[in-house]
C-alpha atoms as a PDB file:
ATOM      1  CA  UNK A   1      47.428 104.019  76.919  1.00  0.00           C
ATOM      2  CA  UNK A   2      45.263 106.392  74.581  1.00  0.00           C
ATOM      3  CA  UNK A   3      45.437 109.921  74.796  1.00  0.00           C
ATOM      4  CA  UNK A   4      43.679 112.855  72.931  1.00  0.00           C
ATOM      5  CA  UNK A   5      45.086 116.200  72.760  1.00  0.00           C
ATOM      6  CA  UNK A   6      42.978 119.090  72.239  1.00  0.00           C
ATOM      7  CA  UNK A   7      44.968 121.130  69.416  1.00  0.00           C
ATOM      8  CA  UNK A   8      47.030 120.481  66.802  1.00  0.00           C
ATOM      9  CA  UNK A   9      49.590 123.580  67.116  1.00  0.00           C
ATOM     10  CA  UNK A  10      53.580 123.288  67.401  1.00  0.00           C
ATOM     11  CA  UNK A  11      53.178 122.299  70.708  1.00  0.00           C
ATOM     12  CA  UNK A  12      50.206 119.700  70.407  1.00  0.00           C
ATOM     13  CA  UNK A  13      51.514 117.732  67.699  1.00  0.00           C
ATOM     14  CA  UNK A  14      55.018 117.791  68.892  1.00  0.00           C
ATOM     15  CA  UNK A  15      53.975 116.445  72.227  1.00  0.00           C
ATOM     16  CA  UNK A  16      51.491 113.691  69.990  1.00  0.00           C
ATOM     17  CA  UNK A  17      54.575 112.665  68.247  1.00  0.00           C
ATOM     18  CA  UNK A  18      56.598 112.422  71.509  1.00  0.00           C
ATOM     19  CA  UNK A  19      53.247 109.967  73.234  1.00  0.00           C
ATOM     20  CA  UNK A  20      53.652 107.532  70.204  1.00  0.00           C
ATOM     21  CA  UNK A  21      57.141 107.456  69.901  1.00  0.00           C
ATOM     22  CA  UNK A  22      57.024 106.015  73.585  1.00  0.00           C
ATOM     23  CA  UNK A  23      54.609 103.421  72.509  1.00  0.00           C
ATOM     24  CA  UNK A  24      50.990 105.152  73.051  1.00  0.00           C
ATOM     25  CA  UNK A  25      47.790 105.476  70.668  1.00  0.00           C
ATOM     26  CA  UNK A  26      47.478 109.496  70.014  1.00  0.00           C
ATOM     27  CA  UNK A  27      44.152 111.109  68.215  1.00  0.00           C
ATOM     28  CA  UNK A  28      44.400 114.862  67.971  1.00  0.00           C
ATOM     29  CA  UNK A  29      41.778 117.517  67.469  1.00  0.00           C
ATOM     30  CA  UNK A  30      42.233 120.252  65.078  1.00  0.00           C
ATOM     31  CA  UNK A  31      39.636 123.061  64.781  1.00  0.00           C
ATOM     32  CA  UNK A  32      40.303 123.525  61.019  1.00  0.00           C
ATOM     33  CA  UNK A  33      39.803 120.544  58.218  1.00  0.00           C
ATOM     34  CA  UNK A  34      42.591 121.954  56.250  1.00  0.00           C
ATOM     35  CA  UNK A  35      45.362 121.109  59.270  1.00  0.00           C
ATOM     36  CA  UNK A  36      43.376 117.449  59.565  1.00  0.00           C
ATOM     37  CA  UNK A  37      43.568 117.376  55.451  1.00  0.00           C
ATOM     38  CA  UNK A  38      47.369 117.742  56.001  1.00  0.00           C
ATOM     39  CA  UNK A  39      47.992 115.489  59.257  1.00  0.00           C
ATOM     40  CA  UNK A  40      45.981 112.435  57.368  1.00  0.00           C
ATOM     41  CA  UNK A  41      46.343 112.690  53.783  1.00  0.00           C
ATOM     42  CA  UNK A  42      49.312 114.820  53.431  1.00  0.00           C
ATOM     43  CA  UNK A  43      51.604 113.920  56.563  1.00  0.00           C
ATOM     44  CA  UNK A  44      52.744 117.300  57.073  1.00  0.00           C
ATOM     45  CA  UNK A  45      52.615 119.211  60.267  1.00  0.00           C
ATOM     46  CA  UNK A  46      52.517 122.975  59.317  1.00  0.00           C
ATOM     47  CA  UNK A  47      54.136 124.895  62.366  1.00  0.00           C
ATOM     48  CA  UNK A  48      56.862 122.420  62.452  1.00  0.00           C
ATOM     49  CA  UNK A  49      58.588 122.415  59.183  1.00  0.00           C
ATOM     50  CA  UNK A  50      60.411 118.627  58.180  1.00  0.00           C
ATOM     51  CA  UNK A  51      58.570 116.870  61.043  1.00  0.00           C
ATOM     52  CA  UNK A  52      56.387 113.714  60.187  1.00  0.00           C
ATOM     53  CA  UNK A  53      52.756 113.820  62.290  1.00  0.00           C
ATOM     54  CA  UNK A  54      53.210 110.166  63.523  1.00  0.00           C
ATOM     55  CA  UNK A  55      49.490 110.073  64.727  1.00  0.00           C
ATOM     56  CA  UNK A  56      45.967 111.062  63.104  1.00  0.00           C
ATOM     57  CA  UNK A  57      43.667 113.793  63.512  1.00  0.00           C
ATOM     58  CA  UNK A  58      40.089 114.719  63.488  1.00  0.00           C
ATOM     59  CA  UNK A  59      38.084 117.531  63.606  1.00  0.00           C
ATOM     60  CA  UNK A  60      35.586 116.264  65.854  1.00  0.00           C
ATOM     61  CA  UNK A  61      36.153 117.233  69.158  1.00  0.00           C
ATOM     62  CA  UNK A  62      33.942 114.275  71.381  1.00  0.00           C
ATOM     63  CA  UNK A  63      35.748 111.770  69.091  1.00  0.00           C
ATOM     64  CA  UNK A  64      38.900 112.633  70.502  1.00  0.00           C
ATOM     65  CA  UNK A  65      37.253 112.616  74.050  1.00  0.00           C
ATOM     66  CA  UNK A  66      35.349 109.255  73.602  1.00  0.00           C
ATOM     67  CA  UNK A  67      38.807 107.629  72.163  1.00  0.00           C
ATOM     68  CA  UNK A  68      41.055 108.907  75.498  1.00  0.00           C
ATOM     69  CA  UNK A  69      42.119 107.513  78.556  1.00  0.00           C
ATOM     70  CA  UNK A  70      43.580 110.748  79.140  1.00  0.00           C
ATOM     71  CA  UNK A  71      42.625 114.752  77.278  1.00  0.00           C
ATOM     72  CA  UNK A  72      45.476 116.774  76.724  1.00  0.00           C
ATOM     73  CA  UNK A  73      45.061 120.463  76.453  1.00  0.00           C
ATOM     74  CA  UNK A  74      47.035 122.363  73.906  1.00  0.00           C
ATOM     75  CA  UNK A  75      45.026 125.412  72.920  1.00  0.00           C
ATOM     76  CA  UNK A  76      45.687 128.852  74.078  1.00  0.00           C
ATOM     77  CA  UNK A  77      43.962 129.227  76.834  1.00  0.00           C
ATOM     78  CA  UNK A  78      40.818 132.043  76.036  1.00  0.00           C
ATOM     79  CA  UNK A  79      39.621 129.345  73.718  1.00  0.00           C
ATOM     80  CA  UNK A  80      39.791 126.354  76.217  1.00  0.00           C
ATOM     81  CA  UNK A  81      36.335 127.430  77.881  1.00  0.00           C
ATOM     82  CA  UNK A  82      34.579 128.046  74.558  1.00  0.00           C
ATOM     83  CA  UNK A  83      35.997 124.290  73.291  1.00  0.00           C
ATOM     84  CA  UNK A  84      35.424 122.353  76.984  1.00  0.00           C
ATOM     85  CA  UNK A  85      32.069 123.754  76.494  1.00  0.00           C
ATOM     86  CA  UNK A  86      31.442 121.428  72.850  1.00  0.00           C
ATOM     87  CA  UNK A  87      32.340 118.042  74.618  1.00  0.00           C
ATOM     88  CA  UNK A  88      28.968 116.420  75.808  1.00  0.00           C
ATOM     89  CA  UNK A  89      30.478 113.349  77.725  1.00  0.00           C
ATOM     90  CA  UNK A  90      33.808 112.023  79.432  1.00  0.00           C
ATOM     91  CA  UNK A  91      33.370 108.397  79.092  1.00  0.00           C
ATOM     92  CA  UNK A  92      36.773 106.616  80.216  1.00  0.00           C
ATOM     93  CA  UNK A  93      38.949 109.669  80.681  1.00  0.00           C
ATOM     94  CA  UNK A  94      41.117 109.267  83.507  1.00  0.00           C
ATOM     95  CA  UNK A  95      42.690 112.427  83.745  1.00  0.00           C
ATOM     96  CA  UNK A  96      43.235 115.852  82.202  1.00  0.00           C
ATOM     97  CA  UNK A  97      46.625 117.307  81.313  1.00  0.00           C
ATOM     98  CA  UNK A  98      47.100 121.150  81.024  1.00  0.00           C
ATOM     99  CA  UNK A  99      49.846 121.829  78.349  1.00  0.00           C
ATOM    100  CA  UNK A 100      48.621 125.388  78.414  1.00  0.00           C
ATOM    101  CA  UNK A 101      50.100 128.645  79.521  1.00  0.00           C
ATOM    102  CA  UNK A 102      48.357 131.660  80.633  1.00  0.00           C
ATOM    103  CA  UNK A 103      45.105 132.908  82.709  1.00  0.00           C
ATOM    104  CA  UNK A 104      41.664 133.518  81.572  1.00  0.00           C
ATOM    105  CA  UNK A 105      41.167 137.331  80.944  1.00  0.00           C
ATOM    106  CA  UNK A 106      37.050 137.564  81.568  1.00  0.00           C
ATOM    107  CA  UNK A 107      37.107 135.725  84.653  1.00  0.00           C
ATOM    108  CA  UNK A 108      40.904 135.742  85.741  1.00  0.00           C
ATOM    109  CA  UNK A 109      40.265 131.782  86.198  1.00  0.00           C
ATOM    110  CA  UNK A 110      44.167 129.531  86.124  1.00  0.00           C
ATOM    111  CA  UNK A 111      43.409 126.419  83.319  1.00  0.00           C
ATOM    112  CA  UNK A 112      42.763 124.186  86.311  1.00  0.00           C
ATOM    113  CA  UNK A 113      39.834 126.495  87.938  1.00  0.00           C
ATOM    114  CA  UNK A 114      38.206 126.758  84.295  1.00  0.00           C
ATOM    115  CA  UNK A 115      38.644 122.714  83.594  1.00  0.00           C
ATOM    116  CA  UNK A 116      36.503 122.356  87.167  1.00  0.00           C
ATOM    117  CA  UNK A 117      34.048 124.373  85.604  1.00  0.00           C
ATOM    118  CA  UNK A 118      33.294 121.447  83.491  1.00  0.00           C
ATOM    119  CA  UNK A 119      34.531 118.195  84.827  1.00  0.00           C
ATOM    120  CA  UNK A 120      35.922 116.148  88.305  1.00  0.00           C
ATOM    121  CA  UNK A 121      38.339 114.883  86.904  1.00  0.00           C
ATOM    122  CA  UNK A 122      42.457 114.450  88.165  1.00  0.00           C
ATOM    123  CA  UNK A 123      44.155 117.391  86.966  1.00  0.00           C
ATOM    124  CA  UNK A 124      47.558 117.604  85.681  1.00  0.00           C
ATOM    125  CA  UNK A 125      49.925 120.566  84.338  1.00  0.00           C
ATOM    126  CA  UNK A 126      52.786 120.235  82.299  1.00  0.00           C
ATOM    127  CA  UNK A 127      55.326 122.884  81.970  1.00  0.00           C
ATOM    128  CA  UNK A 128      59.050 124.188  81.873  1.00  0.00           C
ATOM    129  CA  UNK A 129      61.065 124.836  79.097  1.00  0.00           C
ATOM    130  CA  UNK A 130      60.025 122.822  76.528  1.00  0.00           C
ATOM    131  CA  UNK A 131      59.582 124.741  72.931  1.00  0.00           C
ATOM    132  CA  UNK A 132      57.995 122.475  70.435  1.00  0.00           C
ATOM    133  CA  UNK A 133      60.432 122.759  67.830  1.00  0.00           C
ATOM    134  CA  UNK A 134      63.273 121.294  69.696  1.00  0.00           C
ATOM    135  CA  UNK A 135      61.314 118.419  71.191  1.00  0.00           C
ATOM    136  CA  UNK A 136      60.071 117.230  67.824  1.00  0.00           C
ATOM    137  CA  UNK A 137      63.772 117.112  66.713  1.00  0.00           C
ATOM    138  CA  UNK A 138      64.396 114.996  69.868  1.00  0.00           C
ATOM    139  CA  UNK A 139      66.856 117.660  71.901  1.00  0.00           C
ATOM    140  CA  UNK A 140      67.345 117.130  75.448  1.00  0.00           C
ATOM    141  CA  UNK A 141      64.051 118.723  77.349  1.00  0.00           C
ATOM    142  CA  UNK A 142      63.102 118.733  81.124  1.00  0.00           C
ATOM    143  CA  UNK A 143      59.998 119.782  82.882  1.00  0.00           C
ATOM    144  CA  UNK A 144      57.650 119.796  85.421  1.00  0.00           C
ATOM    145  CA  UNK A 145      54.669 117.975  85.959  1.00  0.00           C
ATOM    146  CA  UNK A 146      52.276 118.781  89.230  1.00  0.00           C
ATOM    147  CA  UNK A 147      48.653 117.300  90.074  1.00  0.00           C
ATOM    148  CA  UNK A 148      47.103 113.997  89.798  1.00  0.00           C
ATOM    149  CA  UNK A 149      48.455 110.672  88.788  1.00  0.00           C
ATOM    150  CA  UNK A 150      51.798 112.443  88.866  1.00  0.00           C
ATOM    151  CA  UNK A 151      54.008 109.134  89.064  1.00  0.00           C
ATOM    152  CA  UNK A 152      52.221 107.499  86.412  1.00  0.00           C
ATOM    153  CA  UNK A 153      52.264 109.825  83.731  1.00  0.00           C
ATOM    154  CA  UNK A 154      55.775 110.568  84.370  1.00  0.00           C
ATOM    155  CA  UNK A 155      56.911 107.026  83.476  1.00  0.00           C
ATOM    156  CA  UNK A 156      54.459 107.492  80.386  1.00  0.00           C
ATOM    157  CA  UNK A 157      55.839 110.645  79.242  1.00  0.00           C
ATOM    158  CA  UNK A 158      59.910 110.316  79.940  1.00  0.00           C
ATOM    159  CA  UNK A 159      62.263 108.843  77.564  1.00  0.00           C
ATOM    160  CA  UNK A 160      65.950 109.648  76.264  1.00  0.00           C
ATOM    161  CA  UNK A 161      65.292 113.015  75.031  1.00  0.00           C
ATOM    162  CA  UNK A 162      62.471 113.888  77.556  1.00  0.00           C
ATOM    163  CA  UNK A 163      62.644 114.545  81.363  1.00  0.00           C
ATOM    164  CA  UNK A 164      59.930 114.883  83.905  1.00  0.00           C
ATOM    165  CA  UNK A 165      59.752 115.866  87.599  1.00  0.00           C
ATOM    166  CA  UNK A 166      56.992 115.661  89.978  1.00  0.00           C
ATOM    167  CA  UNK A 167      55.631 118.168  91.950  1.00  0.00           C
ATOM    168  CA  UNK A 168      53.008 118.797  93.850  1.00  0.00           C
ATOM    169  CA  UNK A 169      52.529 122.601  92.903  1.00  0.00           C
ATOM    170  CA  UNK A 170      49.612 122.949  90.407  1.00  0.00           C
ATOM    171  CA  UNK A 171      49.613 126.772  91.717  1.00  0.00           C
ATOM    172  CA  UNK A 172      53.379 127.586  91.119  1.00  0.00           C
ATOM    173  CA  UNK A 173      54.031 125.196  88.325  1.00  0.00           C
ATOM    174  CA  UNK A 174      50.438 127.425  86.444  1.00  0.00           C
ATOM    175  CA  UNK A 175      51.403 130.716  87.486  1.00  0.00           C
ATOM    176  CA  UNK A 176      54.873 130.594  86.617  1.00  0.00           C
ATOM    177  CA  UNK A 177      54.177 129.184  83.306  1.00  0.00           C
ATOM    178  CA  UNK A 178      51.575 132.007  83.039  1.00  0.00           C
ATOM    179  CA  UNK A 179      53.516 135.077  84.053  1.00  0.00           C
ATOM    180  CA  UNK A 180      57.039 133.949  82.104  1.00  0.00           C
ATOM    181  CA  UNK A 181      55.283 134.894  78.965  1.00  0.00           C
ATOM    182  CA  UNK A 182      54.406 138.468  79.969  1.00  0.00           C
ATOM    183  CA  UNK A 183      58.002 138.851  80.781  1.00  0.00           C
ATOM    184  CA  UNK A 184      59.318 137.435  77.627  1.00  0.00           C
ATOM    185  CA  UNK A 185      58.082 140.254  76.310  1.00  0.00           C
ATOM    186  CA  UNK A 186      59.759 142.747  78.316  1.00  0.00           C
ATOM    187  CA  UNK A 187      62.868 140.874  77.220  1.00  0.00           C
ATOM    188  CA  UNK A 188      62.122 141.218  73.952  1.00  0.00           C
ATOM    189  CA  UNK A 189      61.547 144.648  73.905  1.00  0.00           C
ATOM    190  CA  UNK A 190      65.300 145.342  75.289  1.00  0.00           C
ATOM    191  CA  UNK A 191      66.594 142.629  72.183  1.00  0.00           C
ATOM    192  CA  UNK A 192      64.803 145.068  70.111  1.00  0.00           C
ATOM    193  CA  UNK A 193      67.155 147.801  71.152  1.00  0.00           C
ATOM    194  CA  UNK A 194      69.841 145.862  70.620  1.00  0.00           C
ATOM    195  CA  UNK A 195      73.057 145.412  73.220  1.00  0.00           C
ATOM    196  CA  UNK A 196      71.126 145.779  76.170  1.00  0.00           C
ATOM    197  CA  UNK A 197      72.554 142.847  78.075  1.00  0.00           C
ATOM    198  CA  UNK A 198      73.036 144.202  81.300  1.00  0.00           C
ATOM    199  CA  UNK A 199      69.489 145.823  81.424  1.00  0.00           C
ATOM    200  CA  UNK A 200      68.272 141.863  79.327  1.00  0.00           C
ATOM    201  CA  UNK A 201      70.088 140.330  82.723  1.00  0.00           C
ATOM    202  CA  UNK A 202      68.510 142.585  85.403  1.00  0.00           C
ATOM    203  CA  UNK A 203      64.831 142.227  84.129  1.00  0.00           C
ATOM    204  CA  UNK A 204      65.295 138.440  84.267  1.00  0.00           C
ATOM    205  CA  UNK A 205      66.239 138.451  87.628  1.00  0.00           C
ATOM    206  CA  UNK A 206      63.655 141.222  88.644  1.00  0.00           C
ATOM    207  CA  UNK A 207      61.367 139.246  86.515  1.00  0.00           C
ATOM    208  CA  UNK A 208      61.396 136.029  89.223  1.00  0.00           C
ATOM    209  CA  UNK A 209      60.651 138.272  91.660  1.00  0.00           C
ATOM    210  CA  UNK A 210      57.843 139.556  90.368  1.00  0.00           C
ATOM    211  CA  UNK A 211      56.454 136.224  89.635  1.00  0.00           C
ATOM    212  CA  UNK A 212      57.079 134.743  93.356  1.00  0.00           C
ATOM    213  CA  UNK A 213      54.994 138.020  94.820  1.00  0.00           C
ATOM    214  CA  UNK A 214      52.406 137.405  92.047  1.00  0.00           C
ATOM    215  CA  UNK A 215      52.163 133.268  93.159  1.00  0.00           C
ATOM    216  CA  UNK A 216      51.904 134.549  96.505  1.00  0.00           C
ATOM    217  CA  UNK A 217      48.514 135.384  95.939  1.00  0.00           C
ATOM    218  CA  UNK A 218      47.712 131.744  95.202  1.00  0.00           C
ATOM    219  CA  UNK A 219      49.492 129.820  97.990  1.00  0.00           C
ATOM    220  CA  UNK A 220      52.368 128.854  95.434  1.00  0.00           C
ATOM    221  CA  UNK A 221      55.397 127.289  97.155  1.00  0.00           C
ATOM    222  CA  UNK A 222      58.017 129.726  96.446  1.00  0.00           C
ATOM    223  CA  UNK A 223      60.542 126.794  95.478  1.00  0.00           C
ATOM    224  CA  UNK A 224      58.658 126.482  92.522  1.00  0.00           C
ATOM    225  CA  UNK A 225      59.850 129.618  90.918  1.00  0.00           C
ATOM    226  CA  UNK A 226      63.209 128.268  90.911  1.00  0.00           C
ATOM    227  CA  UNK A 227      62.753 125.184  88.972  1.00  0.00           C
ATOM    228  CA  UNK A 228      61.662 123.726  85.409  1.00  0.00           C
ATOM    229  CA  UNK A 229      58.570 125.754  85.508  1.00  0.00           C
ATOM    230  CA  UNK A 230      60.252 129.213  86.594  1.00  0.00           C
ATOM    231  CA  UNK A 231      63.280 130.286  86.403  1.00  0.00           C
ATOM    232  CA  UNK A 232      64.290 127.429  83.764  1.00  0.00           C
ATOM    233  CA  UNK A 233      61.234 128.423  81.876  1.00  0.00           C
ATOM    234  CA  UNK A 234      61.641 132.025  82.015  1.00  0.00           C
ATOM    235  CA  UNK A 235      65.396 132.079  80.871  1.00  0.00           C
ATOM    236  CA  UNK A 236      64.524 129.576  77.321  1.00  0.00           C
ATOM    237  CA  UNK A 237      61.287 132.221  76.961  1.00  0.00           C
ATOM    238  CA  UNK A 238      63.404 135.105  77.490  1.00  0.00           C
ATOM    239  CA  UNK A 239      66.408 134.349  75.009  1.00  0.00           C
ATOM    240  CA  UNK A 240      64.842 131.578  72.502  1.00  0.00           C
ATOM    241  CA  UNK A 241      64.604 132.708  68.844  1.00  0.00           C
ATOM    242  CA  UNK A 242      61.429 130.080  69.513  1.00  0.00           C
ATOM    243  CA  UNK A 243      59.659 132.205  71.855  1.00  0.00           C
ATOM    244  CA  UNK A 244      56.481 134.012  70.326  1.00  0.00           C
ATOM    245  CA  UNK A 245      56.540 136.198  73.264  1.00  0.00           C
ATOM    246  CA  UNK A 246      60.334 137.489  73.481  1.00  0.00           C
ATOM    247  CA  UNK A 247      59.395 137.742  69.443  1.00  0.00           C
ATOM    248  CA  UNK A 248      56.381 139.813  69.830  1.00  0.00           C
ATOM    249  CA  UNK A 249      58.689 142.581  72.031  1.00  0.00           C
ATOM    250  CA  UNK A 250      61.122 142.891  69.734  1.00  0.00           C
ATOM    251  CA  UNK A 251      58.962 143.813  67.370  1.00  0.00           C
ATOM    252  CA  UNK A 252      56.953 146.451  69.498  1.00  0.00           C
ATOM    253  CA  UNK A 253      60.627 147.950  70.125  1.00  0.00           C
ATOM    254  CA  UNK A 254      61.341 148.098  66.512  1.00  0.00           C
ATOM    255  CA  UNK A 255      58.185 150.391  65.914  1.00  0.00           C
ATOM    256  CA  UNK A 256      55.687 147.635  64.670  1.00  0.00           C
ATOM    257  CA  UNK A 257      52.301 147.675  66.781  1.00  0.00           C
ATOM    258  CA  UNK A 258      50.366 145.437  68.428  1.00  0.00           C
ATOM    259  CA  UNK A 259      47.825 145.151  65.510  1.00  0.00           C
ATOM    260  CA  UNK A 260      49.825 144.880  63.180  1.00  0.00           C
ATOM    261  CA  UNK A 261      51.814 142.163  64.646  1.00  0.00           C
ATOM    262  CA  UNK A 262      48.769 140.000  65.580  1.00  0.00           C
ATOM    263  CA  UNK A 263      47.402 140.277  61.786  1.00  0.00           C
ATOM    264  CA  UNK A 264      51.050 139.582  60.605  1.00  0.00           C
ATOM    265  CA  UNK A 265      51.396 135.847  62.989  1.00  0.00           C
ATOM    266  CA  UNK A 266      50.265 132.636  62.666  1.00  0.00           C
ATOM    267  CA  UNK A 267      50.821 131.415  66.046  1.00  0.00           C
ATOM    268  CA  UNK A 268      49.828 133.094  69.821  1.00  0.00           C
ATOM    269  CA  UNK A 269      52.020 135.168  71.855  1.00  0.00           C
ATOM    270  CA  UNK A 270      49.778 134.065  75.135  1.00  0.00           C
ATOM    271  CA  UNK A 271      51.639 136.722  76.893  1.00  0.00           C
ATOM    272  CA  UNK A 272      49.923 139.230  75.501  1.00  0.00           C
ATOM    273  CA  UNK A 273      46.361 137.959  76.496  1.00  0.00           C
ATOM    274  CA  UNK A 274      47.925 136.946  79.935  1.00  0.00           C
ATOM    275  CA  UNK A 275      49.041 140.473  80.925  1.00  0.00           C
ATOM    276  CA  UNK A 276      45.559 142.274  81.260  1.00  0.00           C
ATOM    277  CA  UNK A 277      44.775 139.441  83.690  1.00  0.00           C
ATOM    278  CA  UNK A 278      48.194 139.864  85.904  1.00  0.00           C
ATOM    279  CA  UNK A 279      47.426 143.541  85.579  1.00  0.00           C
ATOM    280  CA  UNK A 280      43.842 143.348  86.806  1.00  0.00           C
ATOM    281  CA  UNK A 281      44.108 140.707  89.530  1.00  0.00           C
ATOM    282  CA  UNK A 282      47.391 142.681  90.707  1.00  0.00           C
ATOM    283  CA  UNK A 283      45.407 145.707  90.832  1.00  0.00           C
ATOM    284  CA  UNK A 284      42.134 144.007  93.201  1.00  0.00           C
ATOM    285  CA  UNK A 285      44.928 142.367  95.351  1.00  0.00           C
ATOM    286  CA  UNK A 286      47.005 145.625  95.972  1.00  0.00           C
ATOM    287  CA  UNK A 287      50.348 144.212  95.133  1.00  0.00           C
ATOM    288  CA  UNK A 288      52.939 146.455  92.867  1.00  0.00           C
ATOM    289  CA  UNK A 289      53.864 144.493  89.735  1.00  0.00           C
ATOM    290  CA  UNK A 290      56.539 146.499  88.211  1.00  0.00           C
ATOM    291  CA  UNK A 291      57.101 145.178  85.025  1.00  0.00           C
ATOM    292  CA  UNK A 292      53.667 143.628  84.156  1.00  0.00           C
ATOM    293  CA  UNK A 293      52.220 146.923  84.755  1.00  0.00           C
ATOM    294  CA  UNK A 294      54.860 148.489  81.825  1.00  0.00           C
ATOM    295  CA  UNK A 295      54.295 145.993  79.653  1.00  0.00           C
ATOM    296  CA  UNK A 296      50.894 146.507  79.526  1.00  0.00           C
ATOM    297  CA  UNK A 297      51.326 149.954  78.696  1.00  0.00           C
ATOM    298  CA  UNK A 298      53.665 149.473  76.272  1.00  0.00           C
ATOM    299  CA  UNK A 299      51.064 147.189  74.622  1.00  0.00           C
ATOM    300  CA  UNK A 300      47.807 148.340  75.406  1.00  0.00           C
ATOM    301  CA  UNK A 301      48.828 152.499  76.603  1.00  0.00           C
ATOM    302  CA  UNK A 302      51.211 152.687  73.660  1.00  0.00           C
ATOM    303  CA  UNK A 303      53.701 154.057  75.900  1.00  0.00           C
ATOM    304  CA  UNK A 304      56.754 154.477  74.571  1.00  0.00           C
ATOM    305  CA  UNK A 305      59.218 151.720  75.267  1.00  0.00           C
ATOM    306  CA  UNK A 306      62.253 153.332  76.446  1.00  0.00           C
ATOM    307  CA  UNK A 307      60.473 155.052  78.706  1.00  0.00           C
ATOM    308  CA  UNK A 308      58.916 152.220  80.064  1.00  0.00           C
ATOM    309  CA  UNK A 309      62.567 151.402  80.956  1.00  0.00           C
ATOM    310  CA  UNK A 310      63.583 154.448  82.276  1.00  0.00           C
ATOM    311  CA  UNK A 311      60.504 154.581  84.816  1.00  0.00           C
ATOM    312  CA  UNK A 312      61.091 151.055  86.094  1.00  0.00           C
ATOM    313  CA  UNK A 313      65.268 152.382  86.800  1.00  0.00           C
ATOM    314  CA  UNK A 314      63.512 155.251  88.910  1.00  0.00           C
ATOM    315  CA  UNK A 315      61.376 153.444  91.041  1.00  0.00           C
ATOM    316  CA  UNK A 316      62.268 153.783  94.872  1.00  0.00           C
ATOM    317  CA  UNK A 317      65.458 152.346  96.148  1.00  0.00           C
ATOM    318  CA  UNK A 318      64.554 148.723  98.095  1.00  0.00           C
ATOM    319  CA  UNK A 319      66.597 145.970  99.400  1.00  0.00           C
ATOM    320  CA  UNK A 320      67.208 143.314  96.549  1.00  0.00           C
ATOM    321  CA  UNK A 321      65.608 140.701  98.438  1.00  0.00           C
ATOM    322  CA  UNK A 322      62.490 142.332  98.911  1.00  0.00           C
ATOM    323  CA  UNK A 323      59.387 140.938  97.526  1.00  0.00           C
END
C-alpha cells in the first residue's frame, strides 16, 4: 500500500519509518528543502537524533497526494487548513488519517470537520500515547484508531512494537487527544515547582474529568476517556520528559514566558494553541472548565502560577464524581 504523510516532524517521520518497516511505500512532504536536503541526500532525520529516514521526501505537496493510497496528516493542526488548501486533486486516495492533536482556534473546527471542508473522503484518527522518539527506537506503543476502514489499517499499521485498537469514537478519540495537551501543561507547571506530587496526582485525575464534560459537548462516548486516547494519553503527556507540552509548563513555572519560550523551540507545544479554543467554545457552551480556564491565564493573563493553584483548591466543595 502507498501512503503520504503530510509533515516531516518527530512524529511524521517516525510513523513513515514505522509504514515501511511493515512492508509499505512511504513519500513524505516537508515544507522546507533543507529537511528534504537531509531526508534524501543526507539520511538524517533532525528531531530524532540517530534515527535513519527509511523513506524519501519531497517538497511538493500534490506529489505526495498523487503518489497515496492513503494521506497522513502530521502537521500541527492551525497549518492543516492553510496546506489542505494547496492540494488541487485526490486522485486514488482512499482514506485520510489524522495523526494530529488539537482544535482549530479561528473556527473552533476538530481535524475531521476542517478535512470535510475539503474532501469526502473516509476519515481516520490516530492517537494515544505514542511519542515519536520511542516509536522510532521500536519501544512497546499502543493506541487508538477510530473512523473509516478501521480494520484494515489496523492490520497495516500493527507489528511487534506497535499496537492498535479500533474504535468507533472519532469524537472522543479527537477531543481527548486535543484537550490532554492543555493539561500537560498544567502538569508541567507543578514539575516546575518541584515535589508537588500529590497536587501532580490530583490535577491528573481532575484533568479526565474535565475532558469527559468537555467531550460531552460533542456526543463523545465517555468510555473513551478511559482508554489509549485518554487517560493512557494524558498520563505519558503529563510525566514524559518527551512531552512539548508538560515541557512548555515547566518552563512558565520557572519564570520563562510564553514568548520567550516559543522563540527559544523548535518543535509545537499544540497545547498552547488548543487552549484558547477549549476556553472559547467552553465559554459559548456554558460549561465550567476549571483548569483550562487557569491555564489560559497563566499563559495568555500572565497570572501568576501559584495562584492559579491556589484558586482551583478554593473552588466550591462538590461530590468527586460530579461532572
Amino acid at each position: 500500500m502507498k501512503f503520504g504523510v503530510i509533515g516531516a516532524g518527530s512524529w511524521g517521520c517516525a510513523f513513515a519509518n514505522l509504514l515501511v518497516e511493515n512492508s509499505h511505500d512511504v513519500l513524505v512532504w516537508a515544507r522546507r528543502k533543507e529537511i528534504v536536503h537531509e531526508i534524501n541526500s543526507l539520511k538524517k532525520i533532525s528531531y530524532l537524533n540517530g534515527i535513519l529516514p527509511l523513506f524519501k521526501a519531497t517538497n511538493n505537496i500534490q506529489e505526495v497526494v498523487d503518489f497515496s493510497d492513503y494521506l497522513i496528516i502530521a502537521i500541527p493542526v492551525q497549518f492543516i487548513r492553510e496546506n489542505l488548501a494547496k492540494i488541487s486533486g485526490w486522485k486514488n486516495v482512499k482514506g485520510i488519517i489524522n495523526l494530529s492533536k488539537g482544535l482549530e482556534i479561528k473556527t473552533l473546527k476538530r481535524v475531521s470537520e476542517i478535512v470535510r471542508d475539503f474532501v469526502d473522503l473516509p476519515y481516520t484518527v490516530l492517537s494515544g500515547p505514542s511519542h515519536a522518539e520511542e516509536v522510532a527506537e521500536k519501544i512497546p506503543t499502543a493506541v487508538t484508531i477510530a473512523g473509516g476502514n478501521t480494520s484494515e489499517l489496523q492490520k497495516f499499521f500493527s507489528n511487534d512494537y506497535f499496537r492498535v485498537y479500533t474504535s468507533i469514537d472519532v469524537a472522543g478519540v479527537e477531543i481527548s487527544g486535543a484537550l490532554k495537551n492543555v493539561m500537560a501543561i498544567a502538569a508541567g507547571i507543578l514539575d516546575g515547582f518541584g515535589g508537588w506530587d500529590n497536587a501532580k496526582a490530583a490535577l491528573m485525575t481532575r484533568a479526565l474529568f474535565e475532558m469527559i464534560k468537555f467531550g460531552k459537548i460533542f456526543d463523545a462516548d465517555e468510555r473513551t476517556f478511559f482508554g489509549l486516547s485518554g487517560v493512557g494519553d494524558l498520563m505519558v503527556t503529563c510525566n514524559s520528559r518527551h512531552s512539548r507540552n508538560r515541557l512548555l509548563g515547566e518552563f512558565i513555572a520557572k519564570g520563562k514566558t510564553l514568548s520567550e519560550i516559543v522563540k527559544s523551540s523548535k518543535m509545537v507545544a499544540e497545547g498552547m494553541y488548543t487552549v484558547k479554543a477549549v476556553v472559547n467554545i467552553a465559554s459559548q457552551q456554558s460549561i465550567d472548565m476549571p483548569i483550562s480556564k487557569e491555564v489560559y491565564k497563566i499563559l495568555y493573563e500572565n497570572k501568576d502560577p501559584k495562584i492559579s493553584m491556589l484558586d482551583l483548591m478554593r473552588r466550591p466543595l462538590k461530590e468527586e464524581w460530579y461532572i
